[in-house]
C-alpha atoms as a PDB file:
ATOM      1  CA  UNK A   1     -18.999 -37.340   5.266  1.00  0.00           C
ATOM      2  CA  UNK A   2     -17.557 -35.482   8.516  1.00  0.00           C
ATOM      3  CA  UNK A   3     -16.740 -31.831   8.594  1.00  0.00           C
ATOM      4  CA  UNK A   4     -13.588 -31.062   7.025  1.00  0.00           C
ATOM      5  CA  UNK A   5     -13.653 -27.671   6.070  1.00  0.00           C
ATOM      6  CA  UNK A   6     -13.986 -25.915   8.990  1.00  0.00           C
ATOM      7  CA  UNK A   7     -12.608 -25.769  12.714  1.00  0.00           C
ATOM      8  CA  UNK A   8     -14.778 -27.807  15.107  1.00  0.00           C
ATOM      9  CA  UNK A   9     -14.921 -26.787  18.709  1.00  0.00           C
ATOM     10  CA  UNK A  10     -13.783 -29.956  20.858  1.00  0.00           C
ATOM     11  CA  UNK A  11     -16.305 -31.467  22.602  1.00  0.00           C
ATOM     12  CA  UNK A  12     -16.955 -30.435  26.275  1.00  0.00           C
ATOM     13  CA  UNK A  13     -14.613 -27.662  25.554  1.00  0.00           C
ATOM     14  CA  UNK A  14     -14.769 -24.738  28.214  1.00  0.00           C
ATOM     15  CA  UNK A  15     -12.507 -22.525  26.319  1.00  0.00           C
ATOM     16  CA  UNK A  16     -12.909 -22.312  22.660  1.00  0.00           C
ATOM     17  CA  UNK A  17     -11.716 -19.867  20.136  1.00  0.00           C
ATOM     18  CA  UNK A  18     -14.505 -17.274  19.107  1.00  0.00           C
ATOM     19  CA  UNK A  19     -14.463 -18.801  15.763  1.00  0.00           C
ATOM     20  CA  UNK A  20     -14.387 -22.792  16.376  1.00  0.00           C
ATOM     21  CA  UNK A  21     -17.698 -23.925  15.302  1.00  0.00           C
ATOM     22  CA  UNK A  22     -20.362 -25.865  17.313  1.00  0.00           C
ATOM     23  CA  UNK A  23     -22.393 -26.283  20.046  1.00  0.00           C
ATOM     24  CA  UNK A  24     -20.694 -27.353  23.571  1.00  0.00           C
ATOM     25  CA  UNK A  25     -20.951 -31.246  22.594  1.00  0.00           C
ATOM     26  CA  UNK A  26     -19.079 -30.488  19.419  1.00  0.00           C
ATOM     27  CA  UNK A  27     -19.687 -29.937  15.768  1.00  0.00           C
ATOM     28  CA  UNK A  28     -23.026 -32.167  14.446  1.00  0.00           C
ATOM     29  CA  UNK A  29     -22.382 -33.344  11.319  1.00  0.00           C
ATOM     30  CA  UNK A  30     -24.789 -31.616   8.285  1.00  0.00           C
ATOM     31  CA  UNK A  31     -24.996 -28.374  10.467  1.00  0.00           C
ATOM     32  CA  UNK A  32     -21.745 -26.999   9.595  1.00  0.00           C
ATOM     33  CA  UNK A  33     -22.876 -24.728   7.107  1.00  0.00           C
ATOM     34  CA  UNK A  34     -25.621 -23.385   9.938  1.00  0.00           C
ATOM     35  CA  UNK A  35     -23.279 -22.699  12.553  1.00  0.00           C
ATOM     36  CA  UNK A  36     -21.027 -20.898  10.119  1.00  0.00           C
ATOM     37  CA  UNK A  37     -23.198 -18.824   8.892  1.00  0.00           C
ATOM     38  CA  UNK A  38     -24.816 -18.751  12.327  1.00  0.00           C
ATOM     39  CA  UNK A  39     -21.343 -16.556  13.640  1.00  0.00           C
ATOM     40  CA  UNK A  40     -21.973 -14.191  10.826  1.00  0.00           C
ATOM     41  CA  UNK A  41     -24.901 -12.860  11.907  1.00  0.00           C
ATOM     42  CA  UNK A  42     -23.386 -11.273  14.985  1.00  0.00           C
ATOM     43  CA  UNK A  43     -19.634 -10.630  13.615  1.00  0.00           C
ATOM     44  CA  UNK A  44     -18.742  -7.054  12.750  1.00  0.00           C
ATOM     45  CA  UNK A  45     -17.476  -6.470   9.219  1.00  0.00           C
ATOM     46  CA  UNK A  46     -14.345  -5.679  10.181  1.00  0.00           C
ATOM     47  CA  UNK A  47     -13.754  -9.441  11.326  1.00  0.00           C
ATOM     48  CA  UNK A  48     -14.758 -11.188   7.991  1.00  0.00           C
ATOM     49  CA  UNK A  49     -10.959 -11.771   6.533  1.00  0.00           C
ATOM     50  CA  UNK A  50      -9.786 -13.129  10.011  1.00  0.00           C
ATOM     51  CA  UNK A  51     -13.035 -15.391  10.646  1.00  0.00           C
ATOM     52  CA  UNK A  52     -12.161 -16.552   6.990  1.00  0.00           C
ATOM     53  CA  UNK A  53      -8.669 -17.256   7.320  1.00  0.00           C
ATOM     54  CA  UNK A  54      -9.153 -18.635  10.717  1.00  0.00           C
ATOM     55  CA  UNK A  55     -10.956 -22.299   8.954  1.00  0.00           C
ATOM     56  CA  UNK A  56      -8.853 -21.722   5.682  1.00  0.00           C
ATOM     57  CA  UNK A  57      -5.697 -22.217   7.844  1.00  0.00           C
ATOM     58  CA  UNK A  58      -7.580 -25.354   9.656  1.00  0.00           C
ATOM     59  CA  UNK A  59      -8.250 -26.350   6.032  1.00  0.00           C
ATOM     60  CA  UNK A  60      -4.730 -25.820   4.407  1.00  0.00           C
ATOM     61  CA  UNK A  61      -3.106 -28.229   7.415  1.00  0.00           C
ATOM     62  CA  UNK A  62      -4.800 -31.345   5.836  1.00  0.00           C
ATOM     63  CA  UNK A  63      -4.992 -30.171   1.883  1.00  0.00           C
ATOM     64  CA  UNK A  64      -2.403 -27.666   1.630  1.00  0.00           C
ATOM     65  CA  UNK A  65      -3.343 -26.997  -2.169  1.00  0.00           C
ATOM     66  CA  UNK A  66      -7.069 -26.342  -1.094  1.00  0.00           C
ATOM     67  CA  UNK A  67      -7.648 -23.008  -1.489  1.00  0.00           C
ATOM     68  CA  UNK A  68      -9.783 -22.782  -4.448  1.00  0.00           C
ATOM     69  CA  UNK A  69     -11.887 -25.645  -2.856  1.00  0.00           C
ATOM     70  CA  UNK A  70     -12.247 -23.748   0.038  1.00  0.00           C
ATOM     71  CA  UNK A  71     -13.246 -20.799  -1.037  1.00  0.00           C
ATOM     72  CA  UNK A  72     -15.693 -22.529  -3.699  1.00  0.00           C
ATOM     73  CA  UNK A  73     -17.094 -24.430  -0.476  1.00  0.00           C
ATOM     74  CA  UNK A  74     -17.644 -21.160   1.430  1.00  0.00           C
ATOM     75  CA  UNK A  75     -19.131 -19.047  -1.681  1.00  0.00           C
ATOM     76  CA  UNK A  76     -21.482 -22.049  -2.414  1.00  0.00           C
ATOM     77  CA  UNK A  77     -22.925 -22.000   0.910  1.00  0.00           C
ATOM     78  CA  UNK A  78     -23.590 -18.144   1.201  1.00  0.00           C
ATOM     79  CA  UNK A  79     -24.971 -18.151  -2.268  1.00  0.00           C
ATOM     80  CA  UNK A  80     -27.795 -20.994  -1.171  1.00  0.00           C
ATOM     81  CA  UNK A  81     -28.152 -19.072   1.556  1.00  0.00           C
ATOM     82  CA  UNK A  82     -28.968 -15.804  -0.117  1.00  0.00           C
ATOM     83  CA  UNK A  83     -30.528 -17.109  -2.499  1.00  0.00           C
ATOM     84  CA  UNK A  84     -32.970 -18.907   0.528  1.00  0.00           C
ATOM     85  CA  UNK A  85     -33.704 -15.243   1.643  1.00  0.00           C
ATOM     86  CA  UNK A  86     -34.148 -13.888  -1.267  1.00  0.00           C
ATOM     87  CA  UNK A  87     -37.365 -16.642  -1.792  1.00  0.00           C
ATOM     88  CA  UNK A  88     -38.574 -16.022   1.529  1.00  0.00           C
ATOM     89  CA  UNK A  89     -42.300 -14.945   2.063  1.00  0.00           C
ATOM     90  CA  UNK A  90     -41.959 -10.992   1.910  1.00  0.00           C
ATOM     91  CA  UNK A  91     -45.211 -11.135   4.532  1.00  0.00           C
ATOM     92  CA  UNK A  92     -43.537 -13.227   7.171  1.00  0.00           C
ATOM     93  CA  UNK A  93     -43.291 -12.865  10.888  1.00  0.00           C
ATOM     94  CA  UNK A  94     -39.377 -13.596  10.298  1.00  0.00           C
ATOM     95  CA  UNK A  95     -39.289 -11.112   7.371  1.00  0.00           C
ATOM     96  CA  UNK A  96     -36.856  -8.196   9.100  1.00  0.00           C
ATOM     97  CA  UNK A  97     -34.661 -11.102  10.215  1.00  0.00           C
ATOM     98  CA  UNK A  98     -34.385 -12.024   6.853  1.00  0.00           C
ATOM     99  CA  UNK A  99     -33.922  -8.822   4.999  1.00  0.00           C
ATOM    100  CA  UNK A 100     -31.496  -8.639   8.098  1.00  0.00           C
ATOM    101  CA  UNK A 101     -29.371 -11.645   7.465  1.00  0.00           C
ATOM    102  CA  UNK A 102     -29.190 -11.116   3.612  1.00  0.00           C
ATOM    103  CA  UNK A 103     -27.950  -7.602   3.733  1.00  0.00           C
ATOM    104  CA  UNK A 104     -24.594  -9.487   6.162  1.00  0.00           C
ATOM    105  CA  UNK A 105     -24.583 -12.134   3.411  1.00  0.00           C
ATOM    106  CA  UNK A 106     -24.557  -9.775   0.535  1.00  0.00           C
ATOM    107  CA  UNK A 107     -21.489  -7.638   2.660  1.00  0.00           C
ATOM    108  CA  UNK A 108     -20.045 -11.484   3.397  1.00  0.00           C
ATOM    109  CA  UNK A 109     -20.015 -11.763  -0.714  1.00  0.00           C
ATOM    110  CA  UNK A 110     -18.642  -8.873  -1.335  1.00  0.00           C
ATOM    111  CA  UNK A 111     -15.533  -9.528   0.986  1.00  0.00           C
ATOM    112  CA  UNK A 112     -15.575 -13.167  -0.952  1.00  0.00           C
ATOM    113  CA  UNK A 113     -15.445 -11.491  -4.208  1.00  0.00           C
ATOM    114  CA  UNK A 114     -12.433  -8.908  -2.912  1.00  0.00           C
ATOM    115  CA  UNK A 115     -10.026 -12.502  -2.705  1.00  0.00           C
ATOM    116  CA  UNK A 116     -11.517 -14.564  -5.005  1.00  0.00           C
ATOM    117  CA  UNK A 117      -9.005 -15.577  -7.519  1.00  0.00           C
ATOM    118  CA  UNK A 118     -10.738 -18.024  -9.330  1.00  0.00           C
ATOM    119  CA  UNK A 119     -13.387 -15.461 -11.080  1.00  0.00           C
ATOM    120  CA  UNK A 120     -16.396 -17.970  -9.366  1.00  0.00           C
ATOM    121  CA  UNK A 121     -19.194 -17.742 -10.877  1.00  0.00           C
ATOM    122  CA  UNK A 122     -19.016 -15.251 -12.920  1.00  0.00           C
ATOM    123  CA  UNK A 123     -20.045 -14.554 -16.710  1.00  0.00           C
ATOM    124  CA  UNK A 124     -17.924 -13.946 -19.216  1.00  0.00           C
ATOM    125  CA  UNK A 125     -19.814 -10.464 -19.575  1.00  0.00           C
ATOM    126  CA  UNK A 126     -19.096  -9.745 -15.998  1.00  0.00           C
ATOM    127  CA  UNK A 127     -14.921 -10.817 -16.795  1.00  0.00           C
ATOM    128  CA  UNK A 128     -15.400  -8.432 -19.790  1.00  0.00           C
ATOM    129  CA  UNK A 129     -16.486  -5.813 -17.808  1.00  0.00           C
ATOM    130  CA  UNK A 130     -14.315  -5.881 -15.344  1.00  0.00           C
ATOM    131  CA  UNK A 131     -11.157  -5.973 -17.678  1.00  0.00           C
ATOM    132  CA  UNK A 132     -12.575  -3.139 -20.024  1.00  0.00           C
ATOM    133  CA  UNK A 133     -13.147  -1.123 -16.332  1.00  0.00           C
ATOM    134  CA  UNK A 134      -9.584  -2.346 -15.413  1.00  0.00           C
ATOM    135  CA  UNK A 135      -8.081  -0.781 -19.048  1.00  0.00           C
ATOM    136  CA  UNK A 136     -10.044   2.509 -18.750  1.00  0.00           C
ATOM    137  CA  UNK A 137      -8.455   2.906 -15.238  1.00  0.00           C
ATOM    138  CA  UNK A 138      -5.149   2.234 -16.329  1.00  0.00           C
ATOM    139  CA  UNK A 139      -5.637   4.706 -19.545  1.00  0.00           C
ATOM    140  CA  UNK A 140      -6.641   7.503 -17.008  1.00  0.00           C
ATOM    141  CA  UNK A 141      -3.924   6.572 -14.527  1.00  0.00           C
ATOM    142  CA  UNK A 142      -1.294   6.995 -17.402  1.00  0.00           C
ATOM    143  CA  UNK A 143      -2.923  10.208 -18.918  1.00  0.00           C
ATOM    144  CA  UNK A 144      -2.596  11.506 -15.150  1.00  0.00           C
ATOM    145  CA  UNK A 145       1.245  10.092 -15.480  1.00  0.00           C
ATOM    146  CA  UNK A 146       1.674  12.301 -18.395  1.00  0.00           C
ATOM    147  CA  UNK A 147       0.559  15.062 -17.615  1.00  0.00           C
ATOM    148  CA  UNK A 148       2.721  15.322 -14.482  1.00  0.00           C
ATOM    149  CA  UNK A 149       5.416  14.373 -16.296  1.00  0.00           C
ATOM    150  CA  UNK A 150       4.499  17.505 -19.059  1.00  0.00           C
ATOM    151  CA  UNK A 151       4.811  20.042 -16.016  1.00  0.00           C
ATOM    152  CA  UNK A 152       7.467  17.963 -14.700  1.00  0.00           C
ATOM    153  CA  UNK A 153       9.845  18.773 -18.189  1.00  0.00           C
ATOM    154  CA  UNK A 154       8.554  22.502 -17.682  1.00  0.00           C
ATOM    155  CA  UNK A 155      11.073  23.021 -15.456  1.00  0.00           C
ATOM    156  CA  UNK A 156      13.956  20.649 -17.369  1.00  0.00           C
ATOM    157  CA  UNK A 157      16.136  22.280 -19.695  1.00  0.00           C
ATOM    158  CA  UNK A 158      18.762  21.478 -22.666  1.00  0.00           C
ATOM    159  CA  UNK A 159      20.797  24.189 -21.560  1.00  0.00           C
ATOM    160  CA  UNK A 160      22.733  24.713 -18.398  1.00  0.00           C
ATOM    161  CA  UNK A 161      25.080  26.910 -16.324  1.00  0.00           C
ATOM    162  CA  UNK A 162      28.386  26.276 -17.103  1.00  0.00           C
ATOM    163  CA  UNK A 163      31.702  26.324 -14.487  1.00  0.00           C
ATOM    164  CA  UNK A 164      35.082  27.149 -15.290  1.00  0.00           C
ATOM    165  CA  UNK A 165      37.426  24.511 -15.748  1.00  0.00           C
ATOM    166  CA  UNK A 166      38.740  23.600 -12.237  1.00  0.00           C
ATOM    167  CA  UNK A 167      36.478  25.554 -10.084  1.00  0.00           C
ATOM    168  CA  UNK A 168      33.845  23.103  -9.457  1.00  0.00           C
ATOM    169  CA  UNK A 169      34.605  23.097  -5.672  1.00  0.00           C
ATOM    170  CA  UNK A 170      34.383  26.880  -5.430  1.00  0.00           C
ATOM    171  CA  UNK A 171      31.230  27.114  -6.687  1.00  0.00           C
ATOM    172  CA  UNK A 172      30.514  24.167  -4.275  1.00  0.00           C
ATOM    173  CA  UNK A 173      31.818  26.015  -1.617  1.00  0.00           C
ATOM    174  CA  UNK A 174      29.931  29.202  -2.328  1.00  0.00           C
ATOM    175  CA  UNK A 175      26.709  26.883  -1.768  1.00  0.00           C
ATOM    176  CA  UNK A 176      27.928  26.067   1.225  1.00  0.00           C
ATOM    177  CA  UNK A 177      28.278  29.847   2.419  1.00  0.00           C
ATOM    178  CA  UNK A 178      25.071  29.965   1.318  1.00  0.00           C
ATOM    179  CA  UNK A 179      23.557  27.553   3.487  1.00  0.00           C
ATOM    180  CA  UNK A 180      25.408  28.892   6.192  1.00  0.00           C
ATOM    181  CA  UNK A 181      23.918  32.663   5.936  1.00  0.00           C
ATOM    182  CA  UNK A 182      21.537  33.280   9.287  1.00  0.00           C
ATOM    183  CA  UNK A 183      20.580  37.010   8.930  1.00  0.00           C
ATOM    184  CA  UNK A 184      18.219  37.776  11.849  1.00  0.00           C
ATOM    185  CA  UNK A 185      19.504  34.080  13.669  1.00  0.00           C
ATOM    186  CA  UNK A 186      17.315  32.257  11.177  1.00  0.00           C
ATOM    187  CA  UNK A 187      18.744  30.402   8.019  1.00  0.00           C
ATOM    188  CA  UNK A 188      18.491  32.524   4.787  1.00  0.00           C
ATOM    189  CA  UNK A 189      18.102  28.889   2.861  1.00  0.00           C
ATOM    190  CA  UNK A 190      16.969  25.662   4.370  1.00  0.00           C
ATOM    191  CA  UNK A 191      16.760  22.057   2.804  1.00  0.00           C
ATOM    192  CA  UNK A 192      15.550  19.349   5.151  1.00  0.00           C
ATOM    193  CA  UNK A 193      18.044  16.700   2.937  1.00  0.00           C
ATOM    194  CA  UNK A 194      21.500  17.869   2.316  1.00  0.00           C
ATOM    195  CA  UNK A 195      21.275  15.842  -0.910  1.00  0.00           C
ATOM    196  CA  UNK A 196      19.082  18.597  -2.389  1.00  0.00           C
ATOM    197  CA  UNK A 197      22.095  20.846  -3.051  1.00  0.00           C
ATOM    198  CA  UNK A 198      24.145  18.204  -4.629  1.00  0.00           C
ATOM    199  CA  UNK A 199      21.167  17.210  -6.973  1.00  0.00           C
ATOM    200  CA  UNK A 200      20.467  20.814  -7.890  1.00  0.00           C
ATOM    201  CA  UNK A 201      24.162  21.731  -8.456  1.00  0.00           C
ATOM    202  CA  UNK A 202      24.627  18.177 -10.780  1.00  0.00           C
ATOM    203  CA  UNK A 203      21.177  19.268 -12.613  1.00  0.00           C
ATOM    204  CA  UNK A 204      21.901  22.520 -13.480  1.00  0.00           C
ATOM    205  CA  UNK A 205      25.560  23.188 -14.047  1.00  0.00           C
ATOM    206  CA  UNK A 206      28.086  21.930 -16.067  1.00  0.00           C
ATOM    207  CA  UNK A 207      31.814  22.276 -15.504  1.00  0.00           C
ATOM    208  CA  UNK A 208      34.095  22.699 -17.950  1.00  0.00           C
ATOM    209  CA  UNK A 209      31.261  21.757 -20.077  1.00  0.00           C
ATOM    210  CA  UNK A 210      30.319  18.175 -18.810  1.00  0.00           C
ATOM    211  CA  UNK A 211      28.049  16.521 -16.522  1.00  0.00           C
ATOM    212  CA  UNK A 212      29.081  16.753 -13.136  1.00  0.00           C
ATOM    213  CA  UNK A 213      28.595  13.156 -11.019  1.00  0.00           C
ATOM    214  CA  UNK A 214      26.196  13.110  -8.128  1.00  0.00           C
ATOM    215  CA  UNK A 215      29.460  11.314  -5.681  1.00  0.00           C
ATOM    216  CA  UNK A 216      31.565  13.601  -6.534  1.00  0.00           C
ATOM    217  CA  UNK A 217      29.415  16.492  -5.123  1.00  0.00           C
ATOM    218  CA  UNK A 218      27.256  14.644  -2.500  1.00  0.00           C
ATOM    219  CA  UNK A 219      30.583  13.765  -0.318  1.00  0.00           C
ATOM    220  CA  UNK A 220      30.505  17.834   0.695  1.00  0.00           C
ATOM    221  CA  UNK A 221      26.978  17.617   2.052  1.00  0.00           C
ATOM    222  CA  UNK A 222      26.976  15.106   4.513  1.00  0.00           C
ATOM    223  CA  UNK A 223      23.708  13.895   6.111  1.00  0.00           C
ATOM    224  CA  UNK A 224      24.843  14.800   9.132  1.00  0.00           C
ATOM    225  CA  UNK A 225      26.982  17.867   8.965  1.00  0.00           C
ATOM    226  CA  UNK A 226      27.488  17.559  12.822  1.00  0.00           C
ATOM    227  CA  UNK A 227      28.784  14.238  12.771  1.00  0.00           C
ATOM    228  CA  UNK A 228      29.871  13.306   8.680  1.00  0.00           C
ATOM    229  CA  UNK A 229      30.704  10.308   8.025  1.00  0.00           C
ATOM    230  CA  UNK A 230      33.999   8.464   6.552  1.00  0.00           C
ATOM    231  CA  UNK A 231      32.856   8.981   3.280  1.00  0.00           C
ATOM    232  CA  UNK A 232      32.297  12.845   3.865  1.00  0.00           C
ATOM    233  CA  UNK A 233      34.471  15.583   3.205  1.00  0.00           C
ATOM    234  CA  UNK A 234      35.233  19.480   3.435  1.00  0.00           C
ATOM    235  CA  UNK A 235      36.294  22.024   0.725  1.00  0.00           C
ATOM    236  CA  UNK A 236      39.499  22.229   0.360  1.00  0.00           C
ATOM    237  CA  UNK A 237      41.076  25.692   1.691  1.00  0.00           C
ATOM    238  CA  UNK A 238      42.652  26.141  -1.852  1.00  0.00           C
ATOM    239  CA  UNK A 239      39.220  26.278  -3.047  1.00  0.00           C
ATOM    240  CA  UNK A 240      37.885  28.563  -0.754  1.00  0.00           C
ATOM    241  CA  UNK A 241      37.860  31.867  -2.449  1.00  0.00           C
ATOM    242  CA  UNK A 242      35.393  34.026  -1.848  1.00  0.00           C
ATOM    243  CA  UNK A 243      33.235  35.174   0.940  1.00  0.00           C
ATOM    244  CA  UNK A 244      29.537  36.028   1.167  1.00  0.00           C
ATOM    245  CA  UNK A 245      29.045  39.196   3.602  1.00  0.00           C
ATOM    246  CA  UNK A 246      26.203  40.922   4.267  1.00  0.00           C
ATOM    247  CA  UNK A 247      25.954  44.961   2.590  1.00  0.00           C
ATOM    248  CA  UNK A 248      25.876  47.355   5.886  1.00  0.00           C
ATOM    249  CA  UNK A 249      23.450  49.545   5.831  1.00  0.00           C
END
């Protein structure tokens, strides 16, 4: 049965990609499993999910359901082969080119094991494991959840500041005399999103004793305050009644 798994270099072929397999006369059939194994040994680790997907893709343009046989082809072929190395004579002239070439196939597997979707080869101890490893992580990502979310309702409260009926835009105007303030040429109070004084303002006041929508505020600080937009807007000059001034001294 020919090759069908993997990309062949083309016979003769001056030019081939990195990872087409084969010698300059092609791809022998039976050795396909030796030459791909054969670029391993001198690929850097980094290269393992593009020298993968390179023959998947080949693959997937003549059985475009494939994957799982693909990958089951590849992980049967690095398993024979570790487990070759692993029953290799210890006291061999090859034996640091073995221990060598099993320590790439073991970091090949554990790249295979990163994508596999299939759980291959594994025992149903090993699936328990992992989903009892899985549920302990989640428990300890959600205890972490609530206790930011603990601190987080330190600083919430039932109660809030409450405005006089009709002088919500004062108040929003006095914020914006605030931000204004530059004692010494530097701003007094600085927010890098103008959207910060329209949330604080809707979270912690009232006015005439209910909740204050975020659009109804966030159209007086404007992104931009250079250039607002259509949708921007200033205070009214009926609403502008007070001034902030510094005390002489």
């Amino acid at each position: 049965m020919p090759n069908k798994y993997f990309k062949p270099r083309n016979p003769f072929d001056l030019s081939p990609h990195k990872y087409d397999l084969g010698i300059f006369t092609g791809l022998k059939k039976g050795n396909e499993d030796n030459h791909f194994l054969a670029k391993l040994w001198k690929m850097p680790q980094d290269e393992y999910r593009l020298y993968y997907l390179y023959h998947l893709t080949y693959f997937l343009s003549k059985e475009p359901n494939g994957e799982k046989e693909f990958f089951a082809f590849v992980w049967r072929i690095v398993l024979a082969r570790i487990k070759f190395l692993e029953g290799t004579d210890p006291f061999s002239s090859d034996h640091a080119k073995h221990v060598e070439r099993l320590e790439i196939l073991l970091k090949f597997q554990k790249f295979l094991r990163s994508i596999d979707q299939w759980d291959t080869d594994k025992t149903q101890t090993e699936i328990i494991a992992e989903q009892a490893e899985e549920i302990r992580r989640l428990r300890d990502t959600n205890a972490g959840l609530k206790e930011e979310l603990k601190a987080a309702k330190k600083l919430e409260t039932e109660y809030h500041l409450n405005i006089a009926e009709g002088k919500l835009l004062a108040v929003v105007d006095l914020f914006k005399k605030i931000e204004a303030l530059q004692p010494d040429g530097k701003e007094l109070v600085f927010a890098q999103f103008q959207t910060v004084w329209a949330k604080m303002i809707c979270r912690s006041f009232r006015h005439g004793g209910k909740e204050i929508k975020f659009d109804t505020v966030r159209r007086y600080f404007p992104g931009d305050k250079d250039d607002p937009s259509f949708r921007s807007a200033p205070v009214g000059t009926k609403y502008q009644l007070y001034n902030i001034v510094p005390i002489k001294k």
